[in-house]
Protein backbone atom coordinates (compact mmCIF):
# COMPACT_ATOMS: atom_id res chain seq x y z
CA UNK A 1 -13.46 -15.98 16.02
CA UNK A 2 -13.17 -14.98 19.85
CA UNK A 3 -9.37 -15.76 19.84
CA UNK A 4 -8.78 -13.80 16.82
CA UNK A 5 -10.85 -10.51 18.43
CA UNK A 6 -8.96 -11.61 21.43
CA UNK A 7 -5.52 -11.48 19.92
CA UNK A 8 -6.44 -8.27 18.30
CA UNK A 9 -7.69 -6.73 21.39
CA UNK A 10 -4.56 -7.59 23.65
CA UNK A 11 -2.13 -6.22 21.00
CA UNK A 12 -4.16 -3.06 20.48
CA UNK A 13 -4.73 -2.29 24.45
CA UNK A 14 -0.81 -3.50 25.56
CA UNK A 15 2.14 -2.00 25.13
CA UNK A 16 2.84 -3.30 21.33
CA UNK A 17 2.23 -0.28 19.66
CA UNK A 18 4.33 2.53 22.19
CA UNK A 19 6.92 2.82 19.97
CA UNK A 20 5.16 4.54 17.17
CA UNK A 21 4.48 7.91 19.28
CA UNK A 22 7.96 8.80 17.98
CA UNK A 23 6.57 8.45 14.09
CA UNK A 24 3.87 11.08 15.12
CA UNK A 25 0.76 8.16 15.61
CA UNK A 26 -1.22 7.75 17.66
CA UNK A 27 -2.06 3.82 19.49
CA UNK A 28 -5.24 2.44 17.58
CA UNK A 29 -8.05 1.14 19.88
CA UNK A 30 -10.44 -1.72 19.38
CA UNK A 31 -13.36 -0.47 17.64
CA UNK A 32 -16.71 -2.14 16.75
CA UNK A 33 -16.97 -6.10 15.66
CA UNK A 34 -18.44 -7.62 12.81
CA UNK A 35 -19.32 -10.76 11.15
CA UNK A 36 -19.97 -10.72 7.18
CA UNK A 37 -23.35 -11.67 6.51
CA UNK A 38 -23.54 -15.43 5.17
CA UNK A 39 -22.87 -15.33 1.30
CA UNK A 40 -20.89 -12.83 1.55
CA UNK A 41 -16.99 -13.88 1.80
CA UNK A 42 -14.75 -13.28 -0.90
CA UNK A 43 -13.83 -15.71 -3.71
CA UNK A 44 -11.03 -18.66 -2.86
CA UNK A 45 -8.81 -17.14 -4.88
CA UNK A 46 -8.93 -13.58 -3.69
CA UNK A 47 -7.39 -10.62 -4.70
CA UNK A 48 -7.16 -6.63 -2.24
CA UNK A 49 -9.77 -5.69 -4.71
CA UNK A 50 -12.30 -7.74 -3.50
CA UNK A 51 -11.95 -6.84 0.08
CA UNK A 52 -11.77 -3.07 -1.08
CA UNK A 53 -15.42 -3.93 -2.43
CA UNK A 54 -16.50 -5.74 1.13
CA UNK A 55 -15.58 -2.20 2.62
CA UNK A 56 -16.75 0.38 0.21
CA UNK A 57 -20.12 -2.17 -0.19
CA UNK A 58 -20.62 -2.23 3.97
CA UNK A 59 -20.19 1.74 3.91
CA UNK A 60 -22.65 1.96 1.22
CA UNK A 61 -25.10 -0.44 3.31
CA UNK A 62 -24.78 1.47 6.10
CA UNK A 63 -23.04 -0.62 8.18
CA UNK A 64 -19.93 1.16 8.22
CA UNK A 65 -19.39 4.96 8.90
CA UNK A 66 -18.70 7.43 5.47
CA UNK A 67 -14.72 8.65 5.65
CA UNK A 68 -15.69 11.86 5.65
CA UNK A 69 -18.19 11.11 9.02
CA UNK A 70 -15.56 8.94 10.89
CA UNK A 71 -15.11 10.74 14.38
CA UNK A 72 -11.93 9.71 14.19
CA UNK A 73 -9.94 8.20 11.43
CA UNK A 74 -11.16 4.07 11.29
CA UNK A 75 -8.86 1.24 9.89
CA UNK A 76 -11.12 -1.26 8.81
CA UNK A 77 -9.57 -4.97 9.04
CA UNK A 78 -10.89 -8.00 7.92
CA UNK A 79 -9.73 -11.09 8.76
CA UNK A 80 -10.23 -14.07 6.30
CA UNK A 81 -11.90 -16.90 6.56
CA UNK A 82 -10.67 -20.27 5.95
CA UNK A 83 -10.84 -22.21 2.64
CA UNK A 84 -9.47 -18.79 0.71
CA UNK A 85 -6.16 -18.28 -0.86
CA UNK A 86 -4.19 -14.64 -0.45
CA UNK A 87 -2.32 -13.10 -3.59
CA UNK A 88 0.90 -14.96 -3.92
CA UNK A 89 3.72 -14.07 -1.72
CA UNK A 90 1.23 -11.80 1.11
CA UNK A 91 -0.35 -12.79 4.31
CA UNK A 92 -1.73 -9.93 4.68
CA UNK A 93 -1.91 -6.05 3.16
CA UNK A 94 -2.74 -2.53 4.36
CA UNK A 95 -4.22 0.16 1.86
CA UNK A 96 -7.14 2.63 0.90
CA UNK A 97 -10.55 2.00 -0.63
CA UNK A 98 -11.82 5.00 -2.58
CA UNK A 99 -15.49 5.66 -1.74
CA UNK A 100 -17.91 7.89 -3.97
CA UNK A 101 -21.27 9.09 -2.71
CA UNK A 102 -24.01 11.17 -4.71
CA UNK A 103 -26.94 11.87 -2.36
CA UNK A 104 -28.33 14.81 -4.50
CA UNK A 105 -28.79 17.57 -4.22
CA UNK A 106 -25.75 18.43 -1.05
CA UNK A 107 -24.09 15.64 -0.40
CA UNK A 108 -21.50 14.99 -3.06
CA UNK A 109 -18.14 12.93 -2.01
CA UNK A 110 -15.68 11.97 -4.81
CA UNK A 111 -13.22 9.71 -3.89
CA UNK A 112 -13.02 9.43 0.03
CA UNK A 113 -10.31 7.50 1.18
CA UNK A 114 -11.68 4.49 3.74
CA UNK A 115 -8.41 3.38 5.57
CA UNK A 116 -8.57 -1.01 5.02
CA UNK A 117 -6.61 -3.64 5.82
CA UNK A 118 -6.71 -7.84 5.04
CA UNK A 119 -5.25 -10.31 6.87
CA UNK A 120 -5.06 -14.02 5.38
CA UNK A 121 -6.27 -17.19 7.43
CA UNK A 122 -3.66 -19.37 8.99
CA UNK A 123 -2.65 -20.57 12.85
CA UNK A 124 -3.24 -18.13 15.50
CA UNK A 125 0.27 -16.89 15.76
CA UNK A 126 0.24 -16.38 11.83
CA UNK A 127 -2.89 -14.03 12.37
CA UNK A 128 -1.83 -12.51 15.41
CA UNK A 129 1.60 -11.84 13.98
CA UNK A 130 0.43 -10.62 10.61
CA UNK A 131 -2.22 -8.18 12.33
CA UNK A 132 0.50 -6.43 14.29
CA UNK A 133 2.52 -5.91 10.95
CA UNK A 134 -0.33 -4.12 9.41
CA UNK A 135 -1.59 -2.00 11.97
CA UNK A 136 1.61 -0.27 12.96
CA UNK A 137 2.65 0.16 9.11
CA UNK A 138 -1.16 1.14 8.56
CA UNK A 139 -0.44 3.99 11.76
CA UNK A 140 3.05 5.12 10.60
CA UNK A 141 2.07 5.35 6.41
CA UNK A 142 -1.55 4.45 5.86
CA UNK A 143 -1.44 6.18 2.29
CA UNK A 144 2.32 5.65 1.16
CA UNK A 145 3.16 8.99 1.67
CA UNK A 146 4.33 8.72 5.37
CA UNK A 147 7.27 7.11 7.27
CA UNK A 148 8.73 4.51 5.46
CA UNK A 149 12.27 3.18 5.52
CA UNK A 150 15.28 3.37 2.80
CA UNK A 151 14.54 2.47 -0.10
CA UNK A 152 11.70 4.47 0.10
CA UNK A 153 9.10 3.57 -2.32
CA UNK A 154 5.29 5.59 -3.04
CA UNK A 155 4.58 2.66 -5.08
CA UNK A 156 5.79 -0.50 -3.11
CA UNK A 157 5.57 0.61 0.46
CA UNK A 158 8.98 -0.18 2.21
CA UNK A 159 7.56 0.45 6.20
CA UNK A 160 8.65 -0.10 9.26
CA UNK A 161 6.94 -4.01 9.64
CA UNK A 162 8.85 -4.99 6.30
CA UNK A 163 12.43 -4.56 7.79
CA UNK A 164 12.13 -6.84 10.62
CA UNK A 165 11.72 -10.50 10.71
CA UNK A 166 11.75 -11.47 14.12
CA UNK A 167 8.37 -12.39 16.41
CA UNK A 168 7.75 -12.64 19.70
CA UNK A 169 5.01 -13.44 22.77
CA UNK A 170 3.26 -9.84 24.14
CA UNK A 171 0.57 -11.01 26.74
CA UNK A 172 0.49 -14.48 25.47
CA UNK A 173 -0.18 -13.35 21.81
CA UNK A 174 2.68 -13.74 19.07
CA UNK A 175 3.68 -10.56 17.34
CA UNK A 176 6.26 -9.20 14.57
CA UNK A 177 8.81 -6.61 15.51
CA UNK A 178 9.00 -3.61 13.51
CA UNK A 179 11.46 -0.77 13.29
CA UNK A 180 11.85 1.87 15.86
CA UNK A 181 14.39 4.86 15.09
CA UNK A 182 14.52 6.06 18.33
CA UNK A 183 16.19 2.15 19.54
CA UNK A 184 17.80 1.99 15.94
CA UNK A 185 16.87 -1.60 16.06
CA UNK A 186 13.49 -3.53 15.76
CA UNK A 187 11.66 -3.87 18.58
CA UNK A 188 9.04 -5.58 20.54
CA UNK A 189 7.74 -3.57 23.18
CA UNK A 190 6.44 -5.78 26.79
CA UNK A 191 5.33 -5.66 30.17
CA UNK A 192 4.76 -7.48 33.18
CA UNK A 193 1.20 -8.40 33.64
CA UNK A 194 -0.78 -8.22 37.32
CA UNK A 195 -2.25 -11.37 38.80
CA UNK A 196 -5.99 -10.36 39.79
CA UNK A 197 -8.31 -12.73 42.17
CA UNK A 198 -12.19 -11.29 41.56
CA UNK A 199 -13.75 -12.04 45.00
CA UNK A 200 -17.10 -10.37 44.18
CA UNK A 201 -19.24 -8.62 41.67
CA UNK A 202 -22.25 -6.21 40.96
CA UNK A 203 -24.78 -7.71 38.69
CA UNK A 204 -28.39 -6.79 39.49
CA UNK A 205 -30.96 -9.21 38.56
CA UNK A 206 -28.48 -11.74 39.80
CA UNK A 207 -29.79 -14.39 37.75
CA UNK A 208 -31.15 -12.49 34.44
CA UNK A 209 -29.04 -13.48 31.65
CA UNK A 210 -30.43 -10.25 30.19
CA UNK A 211 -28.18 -7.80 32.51
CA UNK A 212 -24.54 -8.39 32.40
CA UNK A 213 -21.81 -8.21 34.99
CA UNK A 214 -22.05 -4.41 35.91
CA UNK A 215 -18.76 -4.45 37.83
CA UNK A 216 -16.13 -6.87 39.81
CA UNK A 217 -13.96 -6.46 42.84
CA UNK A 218 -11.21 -8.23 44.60
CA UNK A 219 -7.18 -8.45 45.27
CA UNK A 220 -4.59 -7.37 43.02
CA UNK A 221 -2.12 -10.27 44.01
CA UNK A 222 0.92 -8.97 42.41
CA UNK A 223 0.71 -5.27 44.46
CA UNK A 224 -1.46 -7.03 47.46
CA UNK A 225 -3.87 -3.89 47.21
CA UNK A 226 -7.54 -4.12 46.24
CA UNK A 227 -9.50 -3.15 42.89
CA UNK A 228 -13.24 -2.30 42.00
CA UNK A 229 -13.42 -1.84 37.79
CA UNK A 230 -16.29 -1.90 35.89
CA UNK A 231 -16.98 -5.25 33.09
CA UNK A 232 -15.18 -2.80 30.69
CA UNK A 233 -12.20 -2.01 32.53
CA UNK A 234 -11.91 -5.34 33.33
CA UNK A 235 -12.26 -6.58 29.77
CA UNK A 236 -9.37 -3.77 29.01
CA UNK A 237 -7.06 -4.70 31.85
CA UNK A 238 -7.45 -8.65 30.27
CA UNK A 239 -6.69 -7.09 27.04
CA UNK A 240 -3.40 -5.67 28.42
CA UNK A 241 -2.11 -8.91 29.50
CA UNK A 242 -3.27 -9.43 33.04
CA UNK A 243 -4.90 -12.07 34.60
CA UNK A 244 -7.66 -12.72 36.51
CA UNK A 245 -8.94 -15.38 38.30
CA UNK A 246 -11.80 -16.75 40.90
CA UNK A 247 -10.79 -19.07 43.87
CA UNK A 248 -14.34 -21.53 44.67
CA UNK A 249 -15.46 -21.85 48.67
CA UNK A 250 -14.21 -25.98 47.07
CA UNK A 251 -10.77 -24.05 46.64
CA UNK A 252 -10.91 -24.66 42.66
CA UNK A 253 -9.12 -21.85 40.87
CA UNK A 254 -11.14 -20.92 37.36
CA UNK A 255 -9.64 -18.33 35.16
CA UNK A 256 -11.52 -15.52 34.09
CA UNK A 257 -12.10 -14.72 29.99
CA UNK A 258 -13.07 -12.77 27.37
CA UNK A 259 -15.89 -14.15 25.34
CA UNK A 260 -17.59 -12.53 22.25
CA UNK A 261 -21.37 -13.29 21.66
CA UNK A 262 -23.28 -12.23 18.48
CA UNK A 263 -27.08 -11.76 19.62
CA UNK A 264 -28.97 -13.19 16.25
CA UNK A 265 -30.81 -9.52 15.60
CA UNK A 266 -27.50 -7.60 15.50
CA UNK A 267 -23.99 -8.95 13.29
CA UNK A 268 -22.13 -6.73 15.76
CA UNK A 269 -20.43 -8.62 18.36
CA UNK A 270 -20.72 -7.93 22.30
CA UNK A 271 -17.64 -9.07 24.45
CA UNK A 272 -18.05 -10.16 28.02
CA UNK A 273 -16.33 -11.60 30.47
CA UNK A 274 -16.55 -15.40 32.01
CA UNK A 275 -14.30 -17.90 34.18
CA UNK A 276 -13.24 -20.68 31.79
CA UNK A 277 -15.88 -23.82 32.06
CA UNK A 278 -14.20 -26.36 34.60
CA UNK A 279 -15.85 -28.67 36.81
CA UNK A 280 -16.95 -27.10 39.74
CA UNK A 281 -19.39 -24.69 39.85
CA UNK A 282 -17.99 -23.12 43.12
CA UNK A 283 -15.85 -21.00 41.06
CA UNK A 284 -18.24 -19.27 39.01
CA UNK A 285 -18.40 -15.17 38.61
CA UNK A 286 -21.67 -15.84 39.67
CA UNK A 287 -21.34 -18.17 42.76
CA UNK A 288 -19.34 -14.43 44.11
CA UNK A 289 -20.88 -12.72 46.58
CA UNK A 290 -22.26 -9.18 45.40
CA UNK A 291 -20.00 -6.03 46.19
């Protein structure tokens, strides 16, 4: 589950999606996390329907905002699990679930369009790839009324994922080209990422597992200048593709991850960040000295 939010957060905070400014859209951000509720996944044999229900049932529960309360327009996307077949010939889909609500006596919504997407289960580049089909078609014609390529179609959606084949590595993560009019050619979009050594951090209790990482600092090795970011903006500048790491007084080298935990009161996930277990303990985040 980590990679997958991982994968999604890299292509949704790199450079992936730049080419669909020209379309009018604007790059979707990483929103909230959640895991269904055991007892809840779909049938084996599932059909758009059923995920349309997972969406329009989590708004109802509360869990999810009401279209017409979004503070800005949400693209739901769940990712499914293994053991369950897709429709034949998709790996994934983006469309609409209509939501009704009748709160009496002022609240009356008829037909709200919540903004979904599936995508099916499979390696990580098949996810990965699939993902970044949907959410720029999702950006460019989330209702089948928008940009779509010839032979347009309001019925079968012709966008700009389904006329290009070709994938490609963005940070590490696999990805599909799509279409960009402005290139007349599909295109995957890419940059060069920063190497980052962390030689310190802010964390106060030190050793209370109960306060995160406020904040790291260190030496941006590609530019030979030094940072100070917050957890977040790290978390968002490992999302983009670059890479940080922590060199142990030992002289081990452990890089530095995102992690996602789900606390057991709360099915929304928390990411953090982490060097990768190794085996020294010399090259901890926490064996830094504070900043």
């Amino acid at each position: 589950m980590a990679q997958v939010v991982n994968d999604a957060a890299s292509i949704l905070a790199g450079v992936y999606q730049t080419r669909v400014s020209q379309y009018g859209a604007t790059p979707a951000k990483l929103g909230s996390i959640f895991v269904s509720f055991p007892g809840n996944n779909p049938p084996t044999n599932f059909q758009t329907s059923d995920v349309q229900n997972l969406i329009t049932g989590a708004i109802e529960g509360g869990a999810l905002p009401e279209p017409d309360e979004e503070t800005s327009d949400v693209l739901h996307c769940v990712f499914m699990p293994p053991g369950t077949n897709p429709p034949p010939n998709l790996g994934g889909l983006h469309t609409y679930a209509n939501y009704s609500d009748y709160d009496f006596p002022f609240d009356f919504d008829i037909n709200d369009r919540s903004h979904m997407a599936w995508v099916a289960f499979g390696s990580k580049a098949f996810i990965s790839s699939v993902f970044s089909h949907e959410v720029v078609e999702a950006l460019t014609d989330p209702e089948g009324d928008g940009i779509q390529v010839n032979p347009t179609n309001a019925n079968n959606w012709n966008e700009i994922g389904d006329v290009c084949t070709s994938t490609g590595l963005v940070n590490g993560v696999t990805v599909q080209s799509y279409w960009s009019q402005i290139d007349k050619a599909c295109v995957i979009p890419a940059n060069i990422p920063l190497s980052m050594q962390i030689t310190c951090i802010h964390k106060n209790p030190r050793n209370d597992i109960a306060h995160p990482i406020r904040s790291v600092g260190g030496i941006n090795r590609t530019e030979n200048v030094p940072f100070r970011m917050s957890q977040l903006e790290c978390i968002e500048s490992i999302d983009r593709g670059n890479s940080f790491f922590v060199v142990g007084a030992d002289g081990s080298r452990a890089e530095v991850k995102v992690f996602i935990h789900f606390p057991p009161w709360n099915r929304r996930g928390i990411r953090y960040i982490a060097t990768v277990e190794d085996n020294s303990k010399a090259d901890n985040l926490l064996s830094l000295p504070e900043c």
